[in-house]
N, C-alpha and C. Protein backbone atom coordinates (compact mmCIF):
# COMPACT_ATOMS: atom_id res chain seq x y z
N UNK A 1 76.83 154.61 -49.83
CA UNK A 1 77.91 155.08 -50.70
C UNK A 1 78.80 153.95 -51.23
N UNK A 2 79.32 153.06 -50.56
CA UNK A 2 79.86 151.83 -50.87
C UNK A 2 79.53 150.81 -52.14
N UNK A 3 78.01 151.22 -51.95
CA UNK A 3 77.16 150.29 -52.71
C UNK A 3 77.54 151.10 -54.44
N UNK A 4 77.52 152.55 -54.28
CA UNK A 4 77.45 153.00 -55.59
C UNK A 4 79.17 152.90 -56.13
N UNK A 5 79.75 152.81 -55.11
CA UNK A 5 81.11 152.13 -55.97
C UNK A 5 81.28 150.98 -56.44
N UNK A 6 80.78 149.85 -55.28
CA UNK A 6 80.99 148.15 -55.74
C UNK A 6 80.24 147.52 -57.04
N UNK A 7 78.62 147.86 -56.51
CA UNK A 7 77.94 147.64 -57.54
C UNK A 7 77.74 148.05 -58.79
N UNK A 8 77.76 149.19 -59.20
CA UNK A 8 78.69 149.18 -60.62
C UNK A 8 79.65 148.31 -61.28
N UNK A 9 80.44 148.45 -60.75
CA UNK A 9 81.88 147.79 -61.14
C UNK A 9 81.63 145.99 -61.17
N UNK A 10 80.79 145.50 -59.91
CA UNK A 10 80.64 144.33 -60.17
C UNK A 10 79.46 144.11 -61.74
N UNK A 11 78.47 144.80 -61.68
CA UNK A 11 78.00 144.77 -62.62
C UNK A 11 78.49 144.58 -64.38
N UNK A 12 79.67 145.81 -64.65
CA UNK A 12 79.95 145.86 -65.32
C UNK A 12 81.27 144.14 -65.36
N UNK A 13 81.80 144.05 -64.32
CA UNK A 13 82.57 143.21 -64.22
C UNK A 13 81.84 141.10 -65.17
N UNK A 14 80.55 141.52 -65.14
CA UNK A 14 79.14 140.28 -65.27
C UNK A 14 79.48 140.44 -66.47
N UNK A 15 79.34 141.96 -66.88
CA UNK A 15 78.32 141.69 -68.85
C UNK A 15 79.85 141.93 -69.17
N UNK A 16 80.69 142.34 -68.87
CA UNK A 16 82.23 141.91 -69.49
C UNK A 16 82.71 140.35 -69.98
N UNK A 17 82.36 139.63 -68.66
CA UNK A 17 82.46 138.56 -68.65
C UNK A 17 81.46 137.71 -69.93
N UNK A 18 80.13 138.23 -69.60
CA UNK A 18 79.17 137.47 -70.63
C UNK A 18 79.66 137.77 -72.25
N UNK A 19 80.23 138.82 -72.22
CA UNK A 19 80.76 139.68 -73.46
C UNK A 19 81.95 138.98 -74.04
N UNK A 20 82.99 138.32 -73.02
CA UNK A 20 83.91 137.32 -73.63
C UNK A 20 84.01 135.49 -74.03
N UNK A 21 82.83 135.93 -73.16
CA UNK A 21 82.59 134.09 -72.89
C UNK A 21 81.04 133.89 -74.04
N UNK A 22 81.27 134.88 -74.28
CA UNK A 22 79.66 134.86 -75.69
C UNK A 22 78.53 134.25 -75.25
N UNK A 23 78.14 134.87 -73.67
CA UNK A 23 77.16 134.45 -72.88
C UNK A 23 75.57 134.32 -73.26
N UNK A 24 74.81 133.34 -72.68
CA UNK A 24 72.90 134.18 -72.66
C UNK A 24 72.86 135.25 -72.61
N UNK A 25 73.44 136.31 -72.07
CA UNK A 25 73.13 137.43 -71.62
C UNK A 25 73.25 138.53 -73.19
N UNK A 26 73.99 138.13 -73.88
CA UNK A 26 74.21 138.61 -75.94
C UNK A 26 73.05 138.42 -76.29
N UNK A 27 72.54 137.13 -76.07
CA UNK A 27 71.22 136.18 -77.25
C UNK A 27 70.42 137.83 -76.42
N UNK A 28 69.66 137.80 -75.33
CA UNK A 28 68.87 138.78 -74.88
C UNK A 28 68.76 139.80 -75.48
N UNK A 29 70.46 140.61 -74.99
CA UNK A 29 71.13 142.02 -75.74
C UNK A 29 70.73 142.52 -77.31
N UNK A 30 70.98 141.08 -77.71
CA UNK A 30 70.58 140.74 -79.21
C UNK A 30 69.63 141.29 -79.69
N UNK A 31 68.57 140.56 -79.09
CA UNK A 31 66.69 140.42 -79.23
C UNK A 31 66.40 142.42 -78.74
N UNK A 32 66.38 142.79 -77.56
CA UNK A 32 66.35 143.92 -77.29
C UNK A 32 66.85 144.79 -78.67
N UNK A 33 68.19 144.91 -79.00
CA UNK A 33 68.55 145.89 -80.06
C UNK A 33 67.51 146.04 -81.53
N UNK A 34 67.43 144.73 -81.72
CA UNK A 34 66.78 144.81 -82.73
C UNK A 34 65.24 144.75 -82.79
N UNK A 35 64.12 145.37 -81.57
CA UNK A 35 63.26 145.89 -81.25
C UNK A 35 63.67 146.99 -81.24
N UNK A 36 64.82 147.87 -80.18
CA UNK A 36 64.93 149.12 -80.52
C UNK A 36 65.36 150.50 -81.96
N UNK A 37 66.56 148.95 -82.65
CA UNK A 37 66.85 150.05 -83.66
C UNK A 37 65.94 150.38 -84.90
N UNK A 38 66.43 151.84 -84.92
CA UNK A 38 65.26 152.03 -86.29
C UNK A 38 66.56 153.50 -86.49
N UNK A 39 67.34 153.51 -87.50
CA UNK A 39 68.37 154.19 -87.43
C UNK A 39 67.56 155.74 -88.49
N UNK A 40 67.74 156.73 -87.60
CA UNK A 40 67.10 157.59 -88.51
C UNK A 40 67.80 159.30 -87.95
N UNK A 41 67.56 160.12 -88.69
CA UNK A 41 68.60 161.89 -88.37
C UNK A 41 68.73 162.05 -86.97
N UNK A 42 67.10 162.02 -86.37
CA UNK A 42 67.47 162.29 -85.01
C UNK A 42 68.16 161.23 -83.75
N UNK A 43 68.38 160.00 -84.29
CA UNK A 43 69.16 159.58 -83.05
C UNK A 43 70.66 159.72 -83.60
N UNK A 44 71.20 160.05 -84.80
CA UNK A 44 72.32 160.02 -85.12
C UNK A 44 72.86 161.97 -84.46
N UNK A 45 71.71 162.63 -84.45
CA UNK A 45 71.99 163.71 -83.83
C UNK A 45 72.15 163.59 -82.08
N UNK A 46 71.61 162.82 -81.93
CA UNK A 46 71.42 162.88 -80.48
C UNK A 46 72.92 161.68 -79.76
N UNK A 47 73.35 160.76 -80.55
CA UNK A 47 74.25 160.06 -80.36
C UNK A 47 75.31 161.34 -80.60
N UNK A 48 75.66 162.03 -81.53
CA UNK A 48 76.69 163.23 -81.81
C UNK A 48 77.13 163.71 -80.64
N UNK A 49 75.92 164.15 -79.31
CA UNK A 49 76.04 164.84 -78.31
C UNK A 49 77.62 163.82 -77.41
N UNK A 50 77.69 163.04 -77.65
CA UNK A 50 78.73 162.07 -76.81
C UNK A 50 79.83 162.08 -77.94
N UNK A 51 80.09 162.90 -78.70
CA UNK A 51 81.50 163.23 -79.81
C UNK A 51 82.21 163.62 -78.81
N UNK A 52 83.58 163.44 -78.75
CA UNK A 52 84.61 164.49 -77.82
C UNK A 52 84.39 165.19 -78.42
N UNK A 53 84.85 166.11 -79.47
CA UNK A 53 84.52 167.73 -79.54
C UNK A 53 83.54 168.33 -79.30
N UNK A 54 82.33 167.70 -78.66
CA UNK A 54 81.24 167.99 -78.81
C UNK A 54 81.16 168.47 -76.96
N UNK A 55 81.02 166.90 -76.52
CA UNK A 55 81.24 166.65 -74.91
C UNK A 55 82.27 167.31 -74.17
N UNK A 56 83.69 167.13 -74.82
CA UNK A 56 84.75 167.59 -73.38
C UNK A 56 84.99 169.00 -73.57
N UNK A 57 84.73 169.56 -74.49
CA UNK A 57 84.60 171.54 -74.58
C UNK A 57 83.59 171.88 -73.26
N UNK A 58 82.63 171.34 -73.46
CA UNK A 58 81.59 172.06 -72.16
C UNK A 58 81.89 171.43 -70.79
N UNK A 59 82.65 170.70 -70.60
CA UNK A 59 83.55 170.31 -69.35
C UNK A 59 84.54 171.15 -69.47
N UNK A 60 85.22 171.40 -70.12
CA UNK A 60 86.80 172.24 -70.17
C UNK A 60 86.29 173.27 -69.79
N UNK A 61 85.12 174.50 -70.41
CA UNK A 61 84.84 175.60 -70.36
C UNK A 61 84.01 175.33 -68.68
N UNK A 62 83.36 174.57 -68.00
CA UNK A 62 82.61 174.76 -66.52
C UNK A 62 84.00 174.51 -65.86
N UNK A 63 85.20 173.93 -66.71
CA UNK A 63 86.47 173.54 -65.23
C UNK A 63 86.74 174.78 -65.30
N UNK A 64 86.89 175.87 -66.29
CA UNK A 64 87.88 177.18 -66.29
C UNK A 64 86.61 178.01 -65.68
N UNK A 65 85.63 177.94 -65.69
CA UNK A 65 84.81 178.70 -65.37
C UNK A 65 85.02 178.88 -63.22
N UNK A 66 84.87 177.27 -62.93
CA UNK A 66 84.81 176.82 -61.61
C UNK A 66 86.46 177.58 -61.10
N UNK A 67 87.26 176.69 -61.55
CA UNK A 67 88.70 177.21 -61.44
C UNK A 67 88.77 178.66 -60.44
N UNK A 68 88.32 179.60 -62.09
CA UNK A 68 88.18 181.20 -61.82
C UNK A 68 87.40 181.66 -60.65
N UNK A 69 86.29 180.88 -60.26
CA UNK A 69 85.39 181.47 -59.07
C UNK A 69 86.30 180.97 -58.03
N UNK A 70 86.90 179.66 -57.91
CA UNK A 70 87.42 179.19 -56.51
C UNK A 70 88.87 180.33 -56.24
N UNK A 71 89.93 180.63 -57.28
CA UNK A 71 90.43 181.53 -57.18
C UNK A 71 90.74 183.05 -56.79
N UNK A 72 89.45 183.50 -57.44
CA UNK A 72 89.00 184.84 -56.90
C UNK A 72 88.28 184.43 -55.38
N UNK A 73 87.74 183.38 -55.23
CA UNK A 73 87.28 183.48 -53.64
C UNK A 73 88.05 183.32 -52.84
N UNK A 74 89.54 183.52 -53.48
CA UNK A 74 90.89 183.04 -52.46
C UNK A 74 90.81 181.69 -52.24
N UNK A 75 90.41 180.69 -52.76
CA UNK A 75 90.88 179.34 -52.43
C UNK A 75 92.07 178.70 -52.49
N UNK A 76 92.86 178.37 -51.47
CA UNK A 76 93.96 177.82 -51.90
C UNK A 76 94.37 176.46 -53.34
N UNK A 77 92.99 175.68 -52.83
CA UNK A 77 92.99 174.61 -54.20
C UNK A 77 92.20 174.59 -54.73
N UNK A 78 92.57 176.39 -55.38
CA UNK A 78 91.70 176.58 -56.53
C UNK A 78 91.60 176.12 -57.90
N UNK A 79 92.62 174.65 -57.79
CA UNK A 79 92.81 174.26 -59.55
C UNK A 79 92.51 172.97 -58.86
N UNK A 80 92.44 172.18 -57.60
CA UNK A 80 92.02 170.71 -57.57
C UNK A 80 90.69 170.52 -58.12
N UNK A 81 89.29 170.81 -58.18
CA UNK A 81 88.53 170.28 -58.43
C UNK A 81 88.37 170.13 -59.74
N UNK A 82 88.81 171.11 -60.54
CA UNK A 82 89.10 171.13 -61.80
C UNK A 82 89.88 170.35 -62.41
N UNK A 83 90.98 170.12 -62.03
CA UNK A 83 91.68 169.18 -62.36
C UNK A 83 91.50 167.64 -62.30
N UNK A 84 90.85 167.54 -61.13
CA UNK A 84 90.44 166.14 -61.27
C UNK A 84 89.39 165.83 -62.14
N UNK A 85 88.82 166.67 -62.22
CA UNK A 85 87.65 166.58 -63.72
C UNK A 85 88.02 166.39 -64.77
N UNK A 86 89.31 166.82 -65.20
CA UNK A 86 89.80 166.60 -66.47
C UNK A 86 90.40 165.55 -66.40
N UNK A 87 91.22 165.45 -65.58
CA UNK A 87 91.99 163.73 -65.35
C UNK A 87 91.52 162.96 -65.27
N UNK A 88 89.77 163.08 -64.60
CA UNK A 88 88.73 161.45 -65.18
C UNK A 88 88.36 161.76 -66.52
N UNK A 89 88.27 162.76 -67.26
CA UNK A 89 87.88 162.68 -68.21
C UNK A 89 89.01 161.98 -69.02
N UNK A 90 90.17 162.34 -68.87
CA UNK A 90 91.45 161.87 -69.50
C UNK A 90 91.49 160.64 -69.46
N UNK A 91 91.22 159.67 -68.37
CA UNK A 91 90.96 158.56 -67.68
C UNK A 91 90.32 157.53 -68.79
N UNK A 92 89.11 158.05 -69.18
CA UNK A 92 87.85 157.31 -69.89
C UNK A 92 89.03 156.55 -70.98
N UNK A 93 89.54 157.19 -72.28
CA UNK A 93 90.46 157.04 -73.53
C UNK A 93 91.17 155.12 -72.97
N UNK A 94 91.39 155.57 -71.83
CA UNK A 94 92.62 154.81 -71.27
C UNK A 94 92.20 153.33 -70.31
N UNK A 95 90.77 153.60 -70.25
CA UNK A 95 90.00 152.75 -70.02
C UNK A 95 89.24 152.12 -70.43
N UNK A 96 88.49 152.71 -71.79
CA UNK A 96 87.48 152.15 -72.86
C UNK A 96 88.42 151.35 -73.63
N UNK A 97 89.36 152.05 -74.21
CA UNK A 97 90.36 151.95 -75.70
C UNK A 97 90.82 149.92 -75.43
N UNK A 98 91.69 149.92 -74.11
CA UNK A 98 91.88 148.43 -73.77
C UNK A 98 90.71 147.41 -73.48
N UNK A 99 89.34 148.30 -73.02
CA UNK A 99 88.40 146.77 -72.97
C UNK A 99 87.94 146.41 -74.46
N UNK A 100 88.02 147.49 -75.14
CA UNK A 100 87.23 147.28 -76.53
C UNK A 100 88.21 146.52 -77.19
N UNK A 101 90.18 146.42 -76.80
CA UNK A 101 90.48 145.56 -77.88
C UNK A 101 90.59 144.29 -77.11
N UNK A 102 90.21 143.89 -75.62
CA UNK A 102 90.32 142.49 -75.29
C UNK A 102 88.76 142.29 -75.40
N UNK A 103 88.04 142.54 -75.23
CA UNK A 103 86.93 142.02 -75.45
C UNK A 103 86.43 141.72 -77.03
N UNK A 104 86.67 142.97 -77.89
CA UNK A 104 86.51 142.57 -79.47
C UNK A 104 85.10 141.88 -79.67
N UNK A 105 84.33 142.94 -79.21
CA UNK A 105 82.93 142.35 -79.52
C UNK A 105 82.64 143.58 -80.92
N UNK A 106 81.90 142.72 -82.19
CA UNK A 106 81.38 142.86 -82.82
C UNK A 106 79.93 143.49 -82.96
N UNK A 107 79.70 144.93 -83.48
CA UNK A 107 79.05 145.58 -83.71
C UNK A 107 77.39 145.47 -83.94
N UNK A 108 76.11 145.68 -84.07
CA UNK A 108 75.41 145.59 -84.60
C UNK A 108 75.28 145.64 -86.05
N UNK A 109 74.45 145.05 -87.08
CA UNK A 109 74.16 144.92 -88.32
C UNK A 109 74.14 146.24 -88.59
N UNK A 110 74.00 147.24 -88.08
CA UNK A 110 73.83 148.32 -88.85
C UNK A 110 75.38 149.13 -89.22
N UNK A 111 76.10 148.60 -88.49
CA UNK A 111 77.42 149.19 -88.40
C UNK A 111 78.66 148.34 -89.25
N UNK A 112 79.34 148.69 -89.92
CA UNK A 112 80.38 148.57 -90.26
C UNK A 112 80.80 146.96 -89.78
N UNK A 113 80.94 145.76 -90.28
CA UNK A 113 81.97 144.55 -89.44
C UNK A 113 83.34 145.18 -89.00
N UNK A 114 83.18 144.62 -87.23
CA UNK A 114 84.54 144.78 -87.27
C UNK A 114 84.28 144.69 -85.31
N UNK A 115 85.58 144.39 -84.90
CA UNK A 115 85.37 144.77 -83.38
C UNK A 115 85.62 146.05 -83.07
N UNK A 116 85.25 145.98 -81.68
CA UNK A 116 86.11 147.21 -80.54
C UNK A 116 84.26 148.28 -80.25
N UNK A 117 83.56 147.71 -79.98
CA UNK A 117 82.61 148.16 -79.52
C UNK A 117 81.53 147.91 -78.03
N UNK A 118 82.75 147.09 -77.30
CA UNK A 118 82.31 146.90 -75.80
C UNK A 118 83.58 147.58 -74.99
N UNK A 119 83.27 148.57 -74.28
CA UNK A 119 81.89 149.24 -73.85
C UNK A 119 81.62 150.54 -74.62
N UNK A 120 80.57 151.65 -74.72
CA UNK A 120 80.82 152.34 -75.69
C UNK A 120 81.49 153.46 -75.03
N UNK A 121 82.52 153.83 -76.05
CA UNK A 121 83.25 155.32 -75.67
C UNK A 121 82.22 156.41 -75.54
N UNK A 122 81.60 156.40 -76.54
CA UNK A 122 80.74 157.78 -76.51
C UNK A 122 79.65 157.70 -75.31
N UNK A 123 79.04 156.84 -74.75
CA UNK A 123 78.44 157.15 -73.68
C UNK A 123 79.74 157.59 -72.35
N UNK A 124 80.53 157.18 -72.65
CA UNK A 124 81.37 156.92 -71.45
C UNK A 124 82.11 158.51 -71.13
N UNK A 125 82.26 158.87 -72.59
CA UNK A 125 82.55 160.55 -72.85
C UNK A 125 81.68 161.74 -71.92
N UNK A 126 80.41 161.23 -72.65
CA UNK A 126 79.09 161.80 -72.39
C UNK A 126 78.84 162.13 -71.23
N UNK A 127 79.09 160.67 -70.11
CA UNK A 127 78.89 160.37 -68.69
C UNK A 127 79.57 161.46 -67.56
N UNK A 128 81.29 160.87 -68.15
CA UNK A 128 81.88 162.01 -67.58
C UNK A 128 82.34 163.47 -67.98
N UNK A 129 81.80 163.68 -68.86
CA UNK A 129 82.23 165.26 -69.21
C UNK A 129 80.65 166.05 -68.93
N UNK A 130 79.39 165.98 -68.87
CA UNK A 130 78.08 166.16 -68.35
C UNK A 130 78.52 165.85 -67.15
N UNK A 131 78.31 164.87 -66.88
CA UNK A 131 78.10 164.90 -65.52
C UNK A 131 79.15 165.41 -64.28
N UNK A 132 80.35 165.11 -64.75
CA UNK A 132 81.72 166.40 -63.83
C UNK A 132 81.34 167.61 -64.33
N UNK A 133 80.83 167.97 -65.05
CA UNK A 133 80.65 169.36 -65.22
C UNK A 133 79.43 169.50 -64.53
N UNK A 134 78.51 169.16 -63.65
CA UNK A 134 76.98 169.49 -63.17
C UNK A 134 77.89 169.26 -61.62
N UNK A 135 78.90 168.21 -61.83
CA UNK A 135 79.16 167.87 -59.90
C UNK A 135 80.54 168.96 -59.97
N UNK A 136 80.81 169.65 -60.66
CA UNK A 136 81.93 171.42 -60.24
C UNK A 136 81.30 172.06 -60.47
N UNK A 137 79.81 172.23 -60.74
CA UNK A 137 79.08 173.42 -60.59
C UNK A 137 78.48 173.32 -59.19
N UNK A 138 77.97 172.62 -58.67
CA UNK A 138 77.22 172.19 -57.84
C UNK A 138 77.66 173.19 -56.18
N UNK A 139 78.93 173.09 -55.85
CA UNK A 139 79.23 174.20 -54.47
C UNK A 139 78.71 175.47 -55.42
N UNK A 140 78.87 176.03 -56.49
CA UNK A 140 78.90 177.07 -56.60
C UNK A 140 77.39 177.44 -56.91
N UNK A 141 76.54 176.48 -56.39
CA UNK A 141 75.21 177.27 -57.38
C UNK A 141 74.29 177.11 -56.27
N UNK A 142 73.53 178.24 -55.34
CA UNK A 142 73.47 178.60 -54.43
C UNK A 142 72.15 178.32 -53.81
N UNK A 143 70.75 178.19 -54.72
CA UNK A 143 70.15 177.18 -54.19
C UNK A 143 69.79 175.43 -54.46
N UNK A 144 68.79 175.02 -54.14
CA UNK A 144 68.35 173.46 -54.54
C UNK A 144 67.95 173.30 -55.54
N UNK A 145 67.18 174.12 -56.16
CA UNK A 145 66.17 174.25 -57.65
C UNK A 145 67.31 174.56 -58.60
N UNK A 146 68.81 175.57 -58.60
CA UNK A 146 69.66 175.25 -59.68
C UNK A 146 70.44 173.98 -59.24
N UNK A 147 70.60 173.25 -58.46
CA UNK A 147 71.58 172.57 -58.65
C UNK A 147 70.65 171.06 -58.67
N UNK A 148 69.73 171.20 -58.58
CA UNK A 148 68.70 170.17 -58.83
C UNK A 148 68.74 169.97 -60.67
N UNK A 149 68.47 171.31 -61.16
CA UNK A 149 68.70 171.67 -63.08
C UNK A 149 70.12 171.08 -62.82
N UNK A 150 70.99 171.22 -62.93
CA UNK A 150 72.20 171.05 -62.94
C UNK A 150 72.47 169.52 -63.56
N UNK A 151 71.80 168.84 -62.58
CA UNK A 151 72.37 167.35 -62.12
C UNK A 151 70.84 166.73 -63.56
N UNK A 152 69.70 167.39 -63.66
CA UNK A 152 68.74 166.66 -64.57
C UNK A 152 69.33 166.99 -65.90
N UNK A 153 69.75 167.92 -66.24
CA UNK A 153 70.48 168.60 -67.44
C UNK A 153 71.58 167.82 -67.65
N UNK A 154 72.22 167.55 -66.80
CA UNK A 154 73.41 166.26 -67.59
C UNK A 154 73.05 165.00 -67.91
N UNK A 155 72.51 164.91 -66.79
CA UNK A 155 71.73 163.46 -66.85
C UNK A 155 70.58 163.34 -68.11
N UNK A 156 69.59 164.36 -68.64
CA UNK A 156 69.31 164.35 -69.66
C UNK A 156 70.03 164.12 -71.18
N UNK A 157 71.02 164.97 -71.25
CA UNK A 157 72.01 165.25 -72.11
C UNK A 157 73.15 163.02 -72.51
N UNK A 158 73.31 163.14 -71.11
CA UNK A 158 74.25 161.48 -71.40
C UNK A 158 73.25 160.35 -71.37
N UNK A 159 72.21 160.43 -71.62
CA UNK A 159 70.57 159.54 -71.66
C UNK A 159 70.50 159.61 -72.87
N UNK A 160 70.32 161.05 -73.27
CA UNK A 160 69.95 161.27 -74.64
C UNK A 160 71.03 160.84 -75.89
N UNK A 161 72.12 160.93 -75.11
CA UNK A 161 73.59 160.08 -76.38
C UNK A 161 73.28 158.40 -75.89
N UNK A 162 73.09 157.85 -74.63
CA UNK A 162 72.91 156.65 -74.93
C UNK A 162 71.72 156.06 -75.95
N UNK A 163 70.54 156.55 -75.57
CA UNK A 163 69.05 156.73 -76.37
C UNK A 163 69.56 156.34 -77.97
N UNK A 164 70.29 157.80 -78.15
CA UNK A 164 70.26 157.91 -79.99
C UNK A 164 71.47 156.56 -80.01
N UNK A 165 72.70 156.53 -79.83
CA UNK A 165 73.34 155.18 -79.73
C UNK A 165 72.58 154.13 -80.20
N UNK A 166 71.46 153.53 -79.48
CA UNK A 166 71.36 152.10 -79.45
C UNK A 166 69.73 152.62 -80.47
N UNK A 167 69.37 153.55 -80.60
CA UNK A 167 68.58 153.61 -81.91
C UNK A 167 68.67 153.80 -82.74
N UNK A 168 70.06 154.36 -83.03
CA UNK A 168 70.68 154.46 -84.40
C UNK A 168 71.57 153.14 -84.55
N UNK A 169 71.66 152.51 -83.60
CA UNK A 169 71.96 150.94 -84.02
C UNK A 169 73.53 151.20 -84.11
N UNK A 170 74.57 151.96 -83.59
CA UNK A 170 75.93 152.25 -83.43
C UNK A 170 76.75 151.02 -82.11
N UNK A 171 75.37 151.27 -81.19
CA UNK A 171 76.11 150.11 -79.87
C UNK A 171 74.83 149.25 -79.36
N UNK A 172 75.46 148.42 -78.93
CA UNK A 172 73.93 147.24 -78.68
C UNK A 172 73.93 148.08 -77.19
N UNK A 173 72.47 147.51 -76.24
CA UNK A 173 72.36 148.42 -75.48
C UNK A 173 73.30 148.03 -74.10
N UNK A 174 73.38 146.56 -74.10
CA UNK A 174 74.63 146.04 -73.39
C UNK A 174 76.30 146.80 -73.14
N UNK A 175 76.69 147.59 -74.41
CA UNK A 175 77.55 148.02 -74.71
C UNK A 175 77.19 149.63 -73.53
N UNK A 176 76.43 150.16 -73.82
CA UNK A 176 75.79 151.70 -73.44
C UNK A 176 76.16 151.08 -71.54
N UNK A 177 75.13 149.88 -71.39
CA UNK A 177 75.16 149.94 -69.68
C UNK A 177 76.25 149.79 -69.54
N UNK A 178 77.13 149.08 -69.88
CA UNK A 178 78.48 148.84 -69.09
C UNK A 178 79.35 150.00 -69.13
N UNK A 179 79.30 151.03 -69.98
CA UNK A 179 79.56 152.29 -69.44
C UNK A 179 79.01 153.37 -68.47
N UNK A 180 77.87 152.64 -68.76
CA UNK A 180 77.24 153.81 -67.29
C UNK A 180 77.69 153.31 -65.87
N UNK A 181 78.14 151.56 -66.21
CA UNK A 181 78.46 151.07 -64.65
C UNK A 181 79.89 151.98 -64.45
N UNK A 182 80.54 151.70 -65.48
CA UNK A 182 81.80 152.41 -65.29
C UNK A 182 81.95 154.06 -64.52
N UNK A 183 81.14 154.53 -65.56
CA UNK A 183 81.14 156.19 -64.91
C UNK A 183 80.26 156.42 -63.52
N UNK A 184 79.60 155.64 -63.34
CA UNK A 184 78.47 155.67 -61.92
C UNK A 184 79.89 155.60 -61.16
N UNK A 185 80.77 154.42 -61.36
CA UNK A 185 81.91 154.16 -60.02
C UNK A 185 82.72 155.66 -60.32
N UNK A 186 82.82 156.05 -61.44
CA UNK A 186 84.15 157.09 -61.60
C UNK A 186 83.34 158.44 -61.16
N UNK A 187 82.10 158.70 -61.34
CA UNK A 187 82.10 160.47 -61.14
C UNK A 187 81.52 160.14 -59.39
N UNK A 188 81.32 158.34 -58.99
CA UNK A 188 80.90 158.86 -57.95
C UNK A 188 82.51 158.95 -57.14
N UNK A 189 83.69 158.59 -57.38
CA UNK A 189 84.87 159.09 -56.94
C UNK A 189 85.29 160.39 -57.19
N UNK A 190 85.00 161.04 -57.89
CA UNK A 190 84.76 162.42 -58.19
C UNK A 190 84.08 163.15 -57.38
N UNK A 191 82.87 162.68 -56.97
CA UNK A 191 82.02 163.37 -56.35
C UNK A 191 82.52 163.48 -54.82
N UNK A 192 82.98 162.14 -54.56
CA UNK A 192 83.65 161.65 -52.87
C UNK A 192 84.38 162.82 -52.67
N UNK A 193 85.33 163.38 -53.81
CA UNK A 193 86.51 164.00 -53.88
C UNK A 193 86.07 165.71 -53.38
N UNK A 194 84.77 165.82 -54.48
CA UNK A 194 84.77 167.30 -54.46
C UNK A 194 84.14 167.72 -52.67
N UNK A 195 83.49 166.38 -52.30
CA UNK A 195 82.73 166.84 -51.20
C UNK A 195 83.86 167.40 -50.11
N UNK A 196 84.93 166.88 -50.16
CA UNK A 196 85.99 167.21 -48.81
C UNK A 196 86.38 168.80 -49.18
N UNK A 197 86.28 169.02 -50.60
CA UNK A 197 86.83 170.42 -50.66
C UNK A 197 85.77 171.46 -49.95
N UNK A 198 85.98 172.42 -49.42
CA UNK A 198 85.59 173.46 -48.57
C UNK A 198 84.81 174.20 -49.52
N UNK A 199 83.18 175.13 -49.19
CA UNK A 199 82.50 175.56 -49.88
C UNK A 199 83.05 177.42 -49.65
């Protein structure tokens, strides 16, 4: 468990670094993107899936959903797990928004000149609003085979916004991992969280 907090974070802590210091690790990033991009309807649809209006509605609607069951089952903290779901989600804005303007890394060719595209928001959206919404379903869904769907269904869903991302040529793919390091450390504090609550 340790490992899935540190290592993330150190990870992301590397390609941050390579990201300001205009490291080897870009020239690579570089070469990779432009094998992958080929910008075309369906990855610009599939990048969409990581829109906030798109992403934090189906988190909002599983927190009110969860909320309501822990309530009616008489739970006393029947609004903590929920709440902390929204408060990492709240979290992300407040954490992306400042690395993208100290870092000020510059976009792929396909995008607009300009900075503020390390690390990407929209995976980072994606990460935690899917995936807190699969880990507050999870006490409530009663055998292994749904909560097994649960956890592949988000994880499909924030794959599939990184995927279209870096093939529609919006974020290099450097940009995509360092948000997944991010949210790996944040929903797995989330997850730490929900486990102490009582089933």
């Amino acid at each position: 468990m340790p490992l899935l907090l540190t290592l993330p974070i150190a990870l992301l802590a590397l390609i941050t670094w390579q990201v300001v210091v205009d490291g080897p690790l870009l020239r690579l990033d570089e070469r990779i993107s432009r094998t992958l991009v080929h910008p075309d309807r369906a990855s610009e649809l599939m990048s969409d899936l990581g829109d906030v209006p798109v992403a934090v509605p189906v988190l909002l609607l599983v927190a009110v959903y969860v909320a309501r069951r822990a309530w009616v089952a008489g739970r006393r903290d029947w609004w903590v797990p929920s709440f902390a779901a929204m408060i990492l989600m709240a979290l992300v804005p407040l954490i992306v928004v400042p690395l993208k303007a100290w870092t000020a890394r510059y976009g792929t060719p396909v995008v607009p000149p300009g900075p503020g595209y390390f690390p990407s928001g929209h995976t980072a959206t994606a990460a935690i609003a899917y995936g807190g919404a699969a880990l507050l379903l999870l006490p409530w869904l009663p055998t292994p085979t749904q909560r097994r769907t649960a956890v592949a269904t988000a994880s499909v869903l924030a794959l599939t916004v990184s995927y279209g991302l870096t093939r529609r040529g919006y974020h290099w793919p450097l940009d995509v991992f360092a948000s997944w390091c991010l949210c790996t450390t944040l929903l797995t504090i989330l997850w730490l969280l929900l486990r102490r609550a009582p089933r």
